[in-house]
C-alpha atoms as a PDB file:
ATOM      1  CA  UNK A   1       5.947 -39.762   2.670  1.00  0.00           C
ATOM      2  CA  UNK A   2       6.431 -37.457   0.035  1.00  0.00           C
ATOM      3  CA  UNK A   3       6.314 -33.828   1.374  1.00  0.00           C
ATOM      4  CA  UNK A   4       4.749 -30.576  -0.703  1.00  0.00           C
ATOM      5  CA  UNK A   5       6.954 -27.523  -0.961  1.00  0.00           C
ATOM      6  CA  UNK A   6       4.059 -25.052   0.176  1.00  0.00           C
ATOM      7  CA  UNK A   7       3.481 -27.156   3.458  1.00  0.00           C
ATOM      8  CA  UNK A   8       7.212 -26.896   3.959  1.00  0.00           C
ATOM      9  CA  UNK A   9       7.557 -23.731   3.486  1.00  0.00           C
ATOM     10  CA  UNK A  10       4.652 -22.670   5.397  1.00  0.00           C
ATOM     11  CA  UNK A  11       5.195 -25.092   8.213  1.00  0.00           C
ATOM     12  CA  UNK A  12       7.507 -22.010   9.544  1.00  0.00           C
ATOM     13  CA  UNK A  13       4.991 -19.016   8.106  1.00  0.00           C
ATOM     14  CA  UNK A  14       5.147 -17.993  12.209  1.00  0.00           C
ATOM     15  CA  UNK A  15       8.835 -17.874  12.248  1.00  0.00           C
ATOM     16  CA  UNK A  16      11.152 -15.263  12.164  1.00  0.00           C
ATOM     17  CA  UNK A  17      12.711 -15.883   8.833  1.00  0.00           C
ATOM     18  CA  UNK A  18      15.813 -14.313   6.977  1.00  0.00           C
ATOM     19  CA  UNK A  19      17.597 -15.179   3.378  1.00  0.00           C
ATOM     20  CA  UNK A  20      21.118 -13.120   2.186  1.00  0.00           C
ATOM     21  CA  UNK A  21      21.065 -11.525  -0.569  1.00  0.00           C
ATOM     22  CA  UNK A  22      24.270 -10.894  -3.592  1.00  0.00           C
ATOM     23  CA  UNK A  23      22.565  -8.198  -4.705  1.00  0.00           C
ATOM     24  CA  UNK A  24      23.671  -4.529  -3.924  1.00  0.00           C
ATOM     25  CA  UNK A  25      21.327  -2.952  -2.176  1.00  0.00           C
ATOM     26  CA  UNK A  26      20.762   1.008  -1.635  1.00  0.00           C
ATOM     27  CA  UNK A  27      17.825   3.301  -0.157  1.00  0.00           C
ATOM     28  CA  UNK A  28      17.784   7.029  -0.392  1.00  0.00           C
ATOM     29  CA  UNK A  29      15.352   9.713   0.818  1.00  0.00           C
ATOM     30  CA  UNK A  30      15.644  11.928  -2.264  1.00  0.00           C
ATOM     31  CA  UNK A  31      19.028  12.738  -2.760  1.00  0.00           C
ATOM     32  CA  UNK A  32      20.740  11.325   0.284  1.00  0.00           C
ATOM     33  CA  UNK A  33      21.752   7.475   0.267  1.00  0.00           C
ATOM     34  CA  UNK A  34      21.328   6.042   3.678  1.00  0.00           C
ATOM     35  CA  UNK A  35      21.852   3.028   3.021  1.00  0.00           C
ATOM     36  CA  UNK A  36      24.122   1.260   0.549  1.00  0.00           C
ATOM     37  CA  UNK A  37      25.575  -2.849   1.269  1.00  0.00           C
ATOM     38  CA  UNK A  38      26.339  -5.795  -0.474  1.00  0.00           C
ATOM     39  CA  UNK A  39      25.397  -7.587   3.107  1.00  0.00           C
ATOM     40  CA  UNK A  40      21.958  -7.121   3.489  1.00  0.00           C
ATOM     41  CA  UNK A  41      19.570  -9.683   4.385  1.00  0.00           C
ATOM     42  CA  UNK A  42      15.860 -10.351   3.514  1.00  0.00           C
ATOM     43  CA  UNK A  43      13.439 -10.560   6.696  1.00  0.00           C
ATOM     44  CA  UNK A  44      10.078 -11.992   7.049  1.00  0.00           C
ATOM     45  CA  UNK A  45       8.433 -11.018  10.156  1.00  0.00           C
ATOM     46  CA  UNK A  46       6.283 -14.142  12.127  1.00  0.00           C
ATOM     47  CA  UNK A  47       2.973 -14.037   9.528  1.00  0.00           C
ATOM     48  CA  UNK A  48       4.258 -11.940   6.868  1.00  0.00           C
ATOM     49  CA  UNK A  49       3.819 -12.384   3.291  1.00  0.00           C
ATOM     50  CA  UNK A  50       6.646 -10.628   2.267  1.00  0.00           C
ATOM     51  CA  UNK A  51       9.700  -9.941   3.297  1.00  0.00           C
ATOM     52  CA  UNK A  52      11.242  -6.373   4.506  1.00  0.00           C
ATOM     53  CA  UNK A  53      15.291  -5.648   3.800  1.00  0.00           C
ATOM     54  CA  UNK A  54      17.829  -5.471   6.540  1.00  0.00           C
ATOM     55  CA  UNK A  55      20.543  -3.999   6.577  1.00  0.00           C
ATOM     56  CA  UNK A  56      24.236  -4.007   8.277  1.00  0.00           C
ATOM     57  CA  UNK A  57      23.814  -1.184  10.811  1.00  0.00           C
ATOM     58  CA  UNK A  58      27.781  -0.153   9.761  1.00  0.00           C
ATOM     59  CA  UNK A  59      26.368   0.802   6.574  1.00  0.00           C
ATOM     60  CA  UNK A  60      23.501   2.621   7.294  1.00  0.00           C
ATOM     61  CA  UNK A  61      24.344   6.151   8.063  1.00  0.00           C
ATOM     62  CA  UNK A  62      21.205   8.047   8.706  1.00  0.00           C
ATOM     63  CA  UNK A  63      20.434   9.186  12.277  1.00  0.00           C
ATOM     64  CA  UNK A  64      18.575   6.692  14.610  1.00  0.00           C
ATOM     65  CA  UNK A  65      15.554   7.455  17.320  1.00  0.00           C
ATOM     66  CA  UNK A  66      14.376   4.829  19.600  1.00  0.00           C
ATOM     67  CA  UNK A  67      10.657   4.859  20.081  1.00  0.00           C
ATOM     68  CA  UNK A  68       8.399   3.186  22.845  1.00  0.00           C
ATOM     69  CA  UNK A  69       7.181   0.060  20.610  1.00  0.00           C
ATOM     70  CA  UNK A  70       3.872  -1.554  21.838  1.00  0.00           C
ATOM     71  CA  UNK A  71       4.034  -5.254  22.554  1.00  0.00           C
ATOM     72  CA  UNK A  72       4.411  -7.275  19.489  1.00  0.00           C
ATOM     73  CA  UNK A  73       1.396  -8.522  18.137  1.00  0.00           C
ATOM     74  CA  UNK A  74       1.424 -12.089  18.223  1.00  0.00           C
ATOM     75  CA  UNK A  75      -2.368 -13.025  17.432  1.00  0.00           C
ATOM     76  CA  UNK A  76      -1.881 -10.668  14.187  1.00  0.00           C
ATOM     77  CA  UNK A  77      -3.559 -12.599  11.278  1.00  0.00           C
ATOM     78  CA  UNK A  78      -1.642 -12.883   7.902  1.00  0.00           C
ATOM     79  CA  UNK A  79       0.163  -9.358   7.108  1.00  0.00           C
ATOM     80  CA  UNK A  80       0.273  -8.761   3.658  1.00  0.00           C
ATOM     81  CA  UNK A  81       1.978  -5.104   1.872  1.00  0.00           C
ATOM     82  CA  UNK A  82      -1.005  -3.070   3.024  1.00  0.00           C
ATOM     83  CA  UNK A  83      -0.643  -3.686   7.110  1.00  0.00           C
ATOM     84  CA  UNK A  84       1.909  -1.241   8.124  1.00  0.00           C
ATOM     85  CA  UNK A  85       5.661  -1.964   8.455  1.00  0.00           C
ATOM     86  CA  UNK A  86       5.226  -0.413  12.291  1.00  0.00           C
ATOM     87  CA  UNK A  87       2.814  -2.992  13.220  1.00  0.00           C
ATOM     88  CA  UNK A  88       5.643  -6.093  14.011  1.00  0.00           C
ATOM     89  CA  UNK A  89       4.932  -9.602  15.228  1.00  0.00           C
ATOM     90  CA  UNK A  90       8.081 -10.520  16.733  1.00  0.00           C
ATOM     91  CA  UNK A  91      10.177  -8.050  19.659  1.00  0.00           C
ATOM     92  CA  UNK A  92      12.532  -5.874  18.910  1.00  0.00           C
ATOM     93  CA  UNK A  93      13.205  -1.411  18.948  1.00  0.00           C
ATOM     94  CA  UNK A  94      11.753   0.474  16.747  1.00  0.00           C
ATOM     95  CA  UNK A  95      13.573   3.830  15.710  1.00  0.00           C
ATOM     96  CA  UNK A  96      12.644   7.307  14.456  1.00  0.00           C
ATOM     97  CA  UNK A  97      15.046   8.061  11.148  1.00  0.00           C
ATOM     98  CA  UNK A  98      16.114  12.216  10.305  1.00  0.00           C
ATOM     99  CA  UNK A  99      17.407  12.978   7.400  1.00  0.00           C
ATOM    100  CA  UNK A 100      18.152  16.655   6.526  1.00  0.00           C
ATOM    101  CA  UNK A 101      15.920  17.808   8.820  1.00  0.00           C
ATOM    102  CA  UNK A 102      12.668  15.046   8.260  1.00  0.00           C
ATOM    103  CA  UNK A 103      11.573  12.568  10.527  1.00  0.00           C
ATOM    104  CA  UNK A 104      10.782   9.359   8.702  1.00  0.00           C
ATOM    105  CA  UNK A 105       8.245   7.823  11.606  1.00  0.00           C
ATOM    106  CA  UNK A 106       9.303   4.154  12.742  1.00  0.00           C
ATOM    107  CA  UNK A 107      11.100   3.795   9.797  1.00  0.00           C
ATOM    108  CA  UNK A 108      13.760   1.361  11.340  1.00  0.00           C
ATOM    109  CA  UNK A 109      13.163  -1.801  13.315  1.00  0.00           C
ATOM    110  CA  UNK A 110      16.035  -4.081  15.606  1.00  0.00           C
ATOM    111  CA  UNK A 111      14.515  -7.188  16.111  1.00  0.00           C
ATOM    112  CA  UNK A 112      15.653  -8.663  19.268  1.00  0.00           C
ATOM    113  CA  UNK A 113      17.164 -11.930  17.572  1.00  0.00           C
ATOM    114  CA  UNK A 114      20.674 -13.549  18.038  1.00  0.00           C
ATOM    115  CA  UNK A 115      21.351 -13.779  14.198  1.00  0.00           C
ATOM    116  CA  UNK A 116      19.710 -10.039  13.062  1.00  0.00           C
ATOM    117  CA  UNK A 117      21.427  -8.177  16.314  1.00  0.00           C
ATOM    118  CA  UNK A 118      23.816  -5.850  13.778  1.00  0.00           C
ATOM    119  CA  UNK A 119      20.887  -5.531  11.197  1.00  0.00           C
ATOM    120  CA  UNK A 120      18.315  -2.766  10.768  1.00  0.00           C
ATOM    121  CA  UNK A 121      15.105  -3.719   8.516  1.00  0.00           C
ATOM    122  CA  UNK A 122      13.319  -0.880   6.767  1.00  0.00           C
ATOM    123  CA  UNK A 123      10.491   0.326   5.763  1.00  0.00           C
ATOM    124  CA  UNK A 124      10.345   0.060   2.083  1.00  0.00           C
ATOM    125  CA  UNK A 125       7.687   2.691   1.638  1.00  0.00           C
ATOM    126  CA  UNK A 126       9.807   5.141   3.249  1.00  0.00           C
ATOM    127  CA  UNK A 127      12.378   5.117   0.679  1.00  0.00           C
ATOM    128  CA  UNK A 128      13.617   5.082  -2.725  1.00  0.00           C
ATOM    129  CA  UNK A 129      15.536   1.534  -3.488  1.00  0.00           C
ATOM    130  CA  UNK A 130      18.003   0.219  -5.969  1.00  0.00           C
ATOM    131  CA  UNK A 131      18.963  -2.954  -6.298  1.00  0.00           C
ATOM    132  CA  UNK A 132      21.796  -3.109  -8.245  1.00  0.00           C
ATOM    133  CA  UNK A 133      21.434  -0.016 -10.641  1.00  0.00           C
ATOM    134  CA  UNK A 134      17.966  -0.472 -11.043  1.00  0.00           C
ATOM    135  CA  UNK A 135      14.918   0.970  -9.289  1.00  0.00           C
ATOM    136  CA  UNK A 136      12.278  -0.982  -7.651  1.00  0.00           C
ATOM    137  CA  UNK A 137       8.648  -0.761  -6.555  1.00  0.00           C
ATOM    138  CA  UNK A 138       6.079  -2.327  -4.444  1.00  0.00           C
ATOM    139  CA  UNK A 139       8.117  -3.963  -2.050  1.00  0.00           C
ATOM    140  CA  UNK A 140      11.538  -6.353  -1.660  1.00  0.00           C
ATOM    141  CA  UNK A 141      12.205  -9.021  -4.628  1.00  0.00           C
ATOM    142  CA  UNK A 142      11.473 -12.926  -2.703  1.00  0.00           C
ATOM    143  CA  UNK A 143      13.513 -15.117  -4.151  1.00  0.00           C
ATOM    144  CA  UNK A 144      11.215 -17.620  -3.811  1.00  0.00           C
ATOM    145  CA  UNK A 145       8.587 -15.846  -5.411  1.00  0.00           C
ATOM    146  CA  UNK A 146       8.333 -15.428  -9.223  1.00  0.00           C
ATOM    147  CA  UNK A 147       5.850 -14.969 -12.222  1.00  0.00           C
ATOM    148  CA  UNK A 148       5.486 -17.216 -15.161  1.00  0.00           C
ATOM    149  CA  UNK A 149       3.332 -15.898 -18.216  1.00  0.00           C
ATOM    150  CA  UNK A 150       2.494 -18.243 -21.180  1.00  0.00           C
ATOM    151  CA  UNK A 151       0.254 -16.901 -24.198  1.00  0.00           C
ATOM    152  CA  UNK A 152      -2.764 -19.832 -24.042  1.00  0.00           C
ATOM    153  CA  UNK A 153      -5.512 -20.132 -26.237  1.00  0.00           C
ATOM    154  CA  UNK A 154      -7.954 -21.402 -23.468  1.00  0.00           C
ATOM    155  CA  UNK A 155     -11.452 -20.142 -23.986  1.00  0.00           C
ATOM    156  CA  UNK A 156     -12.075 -17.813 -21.277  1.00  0.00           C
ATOM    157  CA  UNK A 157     -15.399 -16.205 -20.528  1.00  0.00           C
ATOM    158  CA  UNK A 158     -16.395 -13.836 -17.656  1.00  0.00           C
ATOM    159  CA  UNK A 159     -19.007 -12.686 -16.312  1.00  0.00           C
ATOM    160  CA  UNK A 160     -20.894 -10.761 -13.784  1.00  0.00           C
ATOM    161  CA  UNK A 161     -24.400 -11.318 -12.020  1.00  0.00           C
ATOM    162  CA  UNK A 162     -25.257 -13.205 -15.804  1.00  0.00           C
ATOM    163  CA  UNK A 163     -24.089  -9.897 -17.808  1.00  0.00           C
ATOM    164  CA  UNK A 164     -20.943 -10.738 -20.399  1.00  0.00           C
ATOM    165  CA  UNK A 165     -18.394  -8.666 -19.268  1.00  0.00           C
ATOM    166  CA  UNK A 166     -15.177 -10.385 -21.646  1.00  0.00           C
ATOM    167  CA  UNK A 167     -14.888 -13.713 -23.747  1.00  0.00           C
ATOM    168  CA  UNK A 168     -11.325 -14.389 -25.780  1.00  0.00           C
ATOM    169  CA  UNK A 169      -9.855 -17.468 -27.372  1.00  0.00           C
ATOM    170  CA  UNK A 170      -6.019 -15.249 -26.859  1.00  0.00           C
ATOM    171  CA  UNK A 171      -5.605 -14.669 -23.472  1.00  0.00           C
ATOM    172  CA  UNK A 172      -2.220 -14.527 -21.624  1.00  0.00           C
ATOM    173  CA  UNK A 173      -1.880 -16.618 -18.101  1.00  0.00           C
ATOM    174  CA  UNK A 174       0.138 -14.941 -15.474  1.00  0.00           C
ATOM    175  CA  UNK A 175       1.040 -17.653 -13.453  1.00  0.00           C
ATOM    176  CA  UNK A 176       2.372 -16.419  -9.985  1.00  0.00           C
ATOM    177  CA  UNK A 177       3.160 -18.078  -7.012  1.00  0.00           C
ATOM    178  CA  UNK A 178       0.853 -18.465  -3.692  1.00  0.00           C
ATOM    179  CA  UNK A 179      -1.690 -16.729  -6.319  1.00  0.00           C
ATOM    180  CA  UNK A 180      -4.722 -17.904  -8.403  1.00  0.00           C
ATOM    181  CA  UNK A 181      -3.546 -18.029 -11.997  1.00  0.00           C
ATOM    182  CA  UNK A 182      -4.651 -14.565 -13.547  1.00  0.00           C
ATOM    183  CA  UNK A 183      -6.488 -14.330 -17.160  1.00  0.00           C
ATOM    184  CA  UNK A 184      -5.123 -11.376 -18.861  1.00  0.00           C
ATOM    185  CA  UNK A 185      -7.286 -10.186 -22.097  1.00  0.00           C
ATOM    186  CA  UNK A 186      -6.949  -8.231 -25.337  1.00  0.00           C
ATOM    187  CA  UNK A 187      -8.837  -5.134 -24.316  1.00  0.00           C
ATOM    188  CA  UNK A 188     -10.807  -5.683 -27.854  1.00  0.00           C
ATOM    189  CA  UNK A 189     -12.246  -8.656 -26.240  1.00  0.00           C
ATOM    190  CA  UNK A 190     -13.658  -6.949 -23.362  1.00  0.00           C
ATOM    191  CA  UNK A 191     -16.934  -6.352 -24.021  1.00  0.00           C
ATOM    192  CA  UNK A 192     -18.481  -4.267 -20.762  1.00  0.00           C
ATOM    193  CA  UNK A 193     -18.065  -0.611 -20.368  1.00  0.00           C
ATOM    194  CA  UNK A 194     -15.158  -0.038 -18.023  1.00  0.00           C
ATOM    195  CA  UNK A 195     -14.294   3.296 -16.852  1.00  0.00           C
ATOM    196  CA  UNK A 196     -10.890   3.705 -15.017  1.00  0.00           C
ATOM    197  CA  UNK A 197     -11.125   4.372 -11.282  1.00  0.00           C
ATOM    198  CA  UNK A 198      -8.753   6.524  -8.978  1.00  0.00           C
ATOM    199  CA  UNK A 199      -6.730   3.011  -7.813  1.00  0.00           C
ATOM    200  CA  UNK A 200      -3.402   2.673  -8.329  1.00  0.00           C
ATOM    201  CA  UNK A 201      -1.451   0.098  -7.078  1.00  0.00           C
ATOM    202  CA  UNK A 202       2.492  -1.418  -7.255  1.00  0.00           C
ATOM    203  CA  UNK A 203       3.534  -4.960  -7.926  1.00  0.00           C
ATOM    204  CA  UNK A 204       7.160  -5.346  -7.309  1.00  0.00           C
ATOM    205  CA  UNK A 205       7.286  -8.239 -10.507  1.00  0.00           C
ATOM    206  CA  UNK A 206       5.007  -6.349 -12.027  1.00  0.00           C
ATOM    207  CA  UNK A 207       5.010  -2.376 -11.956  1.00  0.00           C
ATOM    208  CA  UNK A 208       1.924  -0.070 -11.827  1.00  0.00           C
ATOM    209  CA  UNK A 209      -1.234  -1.423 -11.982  1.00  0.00           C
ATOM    210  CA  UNK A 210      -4.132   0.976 -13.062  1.00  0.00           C
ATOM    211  CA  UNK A 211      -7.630   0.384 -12.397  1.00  0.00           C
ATOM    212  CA  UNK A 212     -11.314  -0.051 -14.067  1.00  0.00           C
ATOM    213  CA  UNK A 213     -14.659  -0.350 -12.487  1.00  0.00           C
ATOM    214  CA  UNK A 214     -17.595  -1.078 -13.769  1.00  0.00           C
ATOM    215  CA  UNK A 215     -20.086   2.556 -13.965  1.00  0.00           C
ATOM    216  CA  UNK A 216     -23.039   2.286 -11.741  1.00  0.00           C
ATOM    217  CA  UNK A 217     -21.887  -1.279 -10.013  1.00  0.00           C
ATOM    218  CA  UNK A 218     -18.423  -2.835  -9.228  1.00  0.00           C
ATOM    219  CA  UNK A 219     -15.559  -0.686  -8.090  1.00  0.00           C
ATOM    220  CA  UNK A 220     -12.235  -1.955  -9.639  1.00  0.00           C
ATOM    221  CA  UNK A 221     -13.310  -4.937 -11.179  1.00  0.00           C
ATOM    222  CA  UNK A 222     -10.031  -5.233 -13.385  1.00  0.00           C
ATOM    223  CA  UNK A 223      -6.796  -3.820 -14.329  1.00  0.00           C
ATOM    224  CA  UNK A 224      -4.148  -2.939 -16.466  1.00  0.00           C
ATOM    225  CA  UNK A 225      -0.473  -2.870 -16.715  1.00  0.00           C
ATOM    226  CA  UNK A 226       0.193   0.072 -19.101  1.00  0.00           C
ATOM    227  CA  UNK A 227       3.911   0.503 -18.828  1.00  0.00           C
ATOM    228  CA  UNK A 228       4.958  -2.856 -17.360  1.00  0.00           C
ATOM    229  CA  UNK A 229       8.204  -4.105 -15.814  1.00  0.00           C
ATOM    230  CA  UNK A 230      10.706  -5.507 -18.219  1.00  0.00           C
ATOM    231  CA  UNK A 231       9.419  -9.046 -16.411  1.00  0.00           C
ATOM    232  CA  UNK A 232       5.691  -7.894 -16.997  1.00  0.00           C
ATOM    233  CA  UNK A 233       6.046  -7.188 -20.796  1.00  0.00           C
ATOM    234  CA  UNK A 234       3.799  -9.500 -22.266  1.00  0.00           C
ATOM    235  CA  UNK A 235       0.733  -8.164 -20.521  1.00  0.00           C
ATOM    236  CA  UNK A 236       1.089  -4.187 -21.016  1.00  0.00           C
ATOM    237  CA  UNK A 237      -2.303  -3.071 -22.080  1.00  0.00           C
ATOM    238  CA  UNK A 238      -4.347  -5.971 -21.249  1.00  0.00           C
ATOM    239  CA  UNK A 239      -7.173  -6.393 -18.600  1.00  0.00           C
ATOM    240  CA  UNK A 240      -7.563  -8.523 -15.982  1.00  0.00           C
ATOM    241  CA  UNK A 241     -10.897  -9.323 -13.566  1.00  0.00           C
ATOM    242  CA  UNK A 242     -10.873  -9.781 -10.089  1.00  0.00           C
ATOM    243  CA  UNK A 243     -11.634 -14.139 -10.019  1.00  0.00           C
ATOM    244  CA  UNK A 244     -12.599 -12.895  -6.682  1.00  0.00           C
ATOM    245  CA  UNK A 245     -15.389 -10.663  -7.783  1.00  0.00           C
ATOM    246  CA  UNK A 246     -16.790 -12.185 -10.774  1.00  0.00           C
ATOM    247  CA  UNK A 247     -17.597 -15.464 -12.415  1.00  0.00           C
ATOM    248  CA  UNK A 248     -14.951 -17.202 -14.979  1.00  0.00           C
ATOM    249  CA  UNK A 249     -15.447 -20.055 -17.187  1.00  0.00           C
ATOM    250  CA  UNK A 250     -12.289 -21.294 -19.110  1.00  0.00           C
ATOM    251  CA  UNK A 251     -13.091 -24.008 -21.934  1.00  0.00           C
ATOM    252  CA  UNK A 252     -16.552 -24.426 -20.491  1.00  0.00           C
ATOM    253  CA  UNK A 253     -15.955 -24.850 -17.393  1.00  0.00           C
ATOM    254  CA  UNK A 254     -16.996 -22.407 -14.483  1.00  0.00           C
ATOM    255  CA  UNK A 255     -14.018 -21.957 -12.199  1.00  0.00           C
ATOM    256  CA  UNK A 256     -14.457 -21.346  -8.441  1.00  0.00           C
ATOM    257  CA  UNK A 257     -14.155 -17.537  -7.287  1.00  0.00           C
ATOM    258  CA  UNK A 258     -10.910 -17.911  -5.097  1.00  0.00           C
ATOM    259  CA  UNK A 259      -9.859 -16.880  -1.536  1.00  0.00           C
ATOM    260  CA  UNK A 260      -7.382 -14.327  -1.435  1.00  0.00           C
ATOM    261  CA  UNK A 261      -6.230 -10.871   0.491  1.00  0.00           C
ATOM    262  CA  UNK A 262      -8.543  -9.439  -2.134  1.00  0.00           C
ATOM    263  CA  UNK A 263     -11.833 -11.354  -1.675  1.00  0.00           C
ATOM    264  CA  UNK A 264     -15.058  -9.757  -0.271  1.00  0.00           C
END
């Protein structure tokens, strides 16, 4: 019996889980590297979406604090990038990191596994990362997660509670995996009132996503890329809506609102 790659792959989503990595890998608390190997591993946690970097304790040279860690948390749901890299599902030591003086709070985690003994995983928030020469955001690069965008000319109208909020024959599909395909608009085919909200958030494919809600009801009902990654390019400027939070029809046919971290 044939066997699908998503059921594979998430037959072990309560695993510990680790992948090497070629790529060069550095993370510096302003001016001070910490961190800098061509060893380091990527680690998903038991339920985590994505994965946190490890690296070769020999090559981190920051100073380390052991901390009393709580019991991991082993009915934790799905963790996605906004649970907390403190809150772990699998044992290990969690350590205080100083640098010049600062305290970086549970930045550094030893799990208590046979095949990550000599590895510390970070907390990506806590840091400025390279890999390779160049700068990321958001979190770690998967390398089994990746984003496809195709310029379409699908009808796509959408909606809110009846009210036209958008309707374009030129949209762009961003196509990305474990996630609803995304309907990216010209902004001249947006037809609501938007005003942009306070959000901001980071997409590690992606870059800086800015926000728009709608005044006097929704509260960031779409948003923008306005200086994308290089991988992002083709969708700098336009808007996307929530499919969680509002009705889309594509060719004339409604579409159901998916289930996602971001649903009601």
């Amino acid at each position: 019996m044939a066997v699908k790659v998503t059921d594979l792959l998430g037959s072990k989503f309560d695993a510990l889980r680790y992948e090497s990595t070629a790529k060069r890998l550095r993370a510096s608390v302003g001016a001070v590297v910490v961190a800098d190997t061509c060893g380091g591993l990527l680690v998903w946690e038991p339920r985590r979406l994505v994965p946190a970097y490890a690296v070769p304790a020999q090559d981190f040279s920051a100073r380390l604090l052991p901390v009393d860690d709580p019991s991991p948390n082993a009915d934790a749901p799905v963790l996605d990038p906004r649970n907390p890299f403190a809150e772990h599902t699998t044992d290990g030591r969690s350590y205080d990191i100083t640098v010049n003086g600062a305290t970086l709070p549970s930045a550094a985690f030893r799990p208590d596994d046979a095949d990550l003994t000599n590895y510390l995983l970070l907390d990506f928030a806590q840091f400025d990362w390279r890999e390779e020469d160049e700068p990321i955001v958001g979190h770690p690069h998967d390398p089994f997660h990746r984003i496809d965008i195709l310029h379409s000319s699908r009808h796509v109208q959408i909606e809110l509670d009846g009210h036209r909020l958008a309707e374009s024959k030129r949209p762009v599909l961003l196509f990305e995996t474990l996630l609803p395909a995304r309907f990216y608009l010209p902004p001249e085919d947006v037809t609501a009132r938007l005003e942009p909200s306070d959000t901001v958030t980071y997409c590690a494919y992606k870059g800086r996503a800015a926000y728009f809600s709608i005044p006097g009801g929704r509260s960031d009902v779409a948003w923008t890329y306005p200086d994308p990654l290089r991988e992002a390019e083709p969708v700098r400027g336009y808007v996307c809506f929530f499919d969680e939070h509002v009705d889309v029809t594509v060719d004339g046919r409604p579409r159901d609102r998916p289930t996602t971290p971001w649903s009601d």
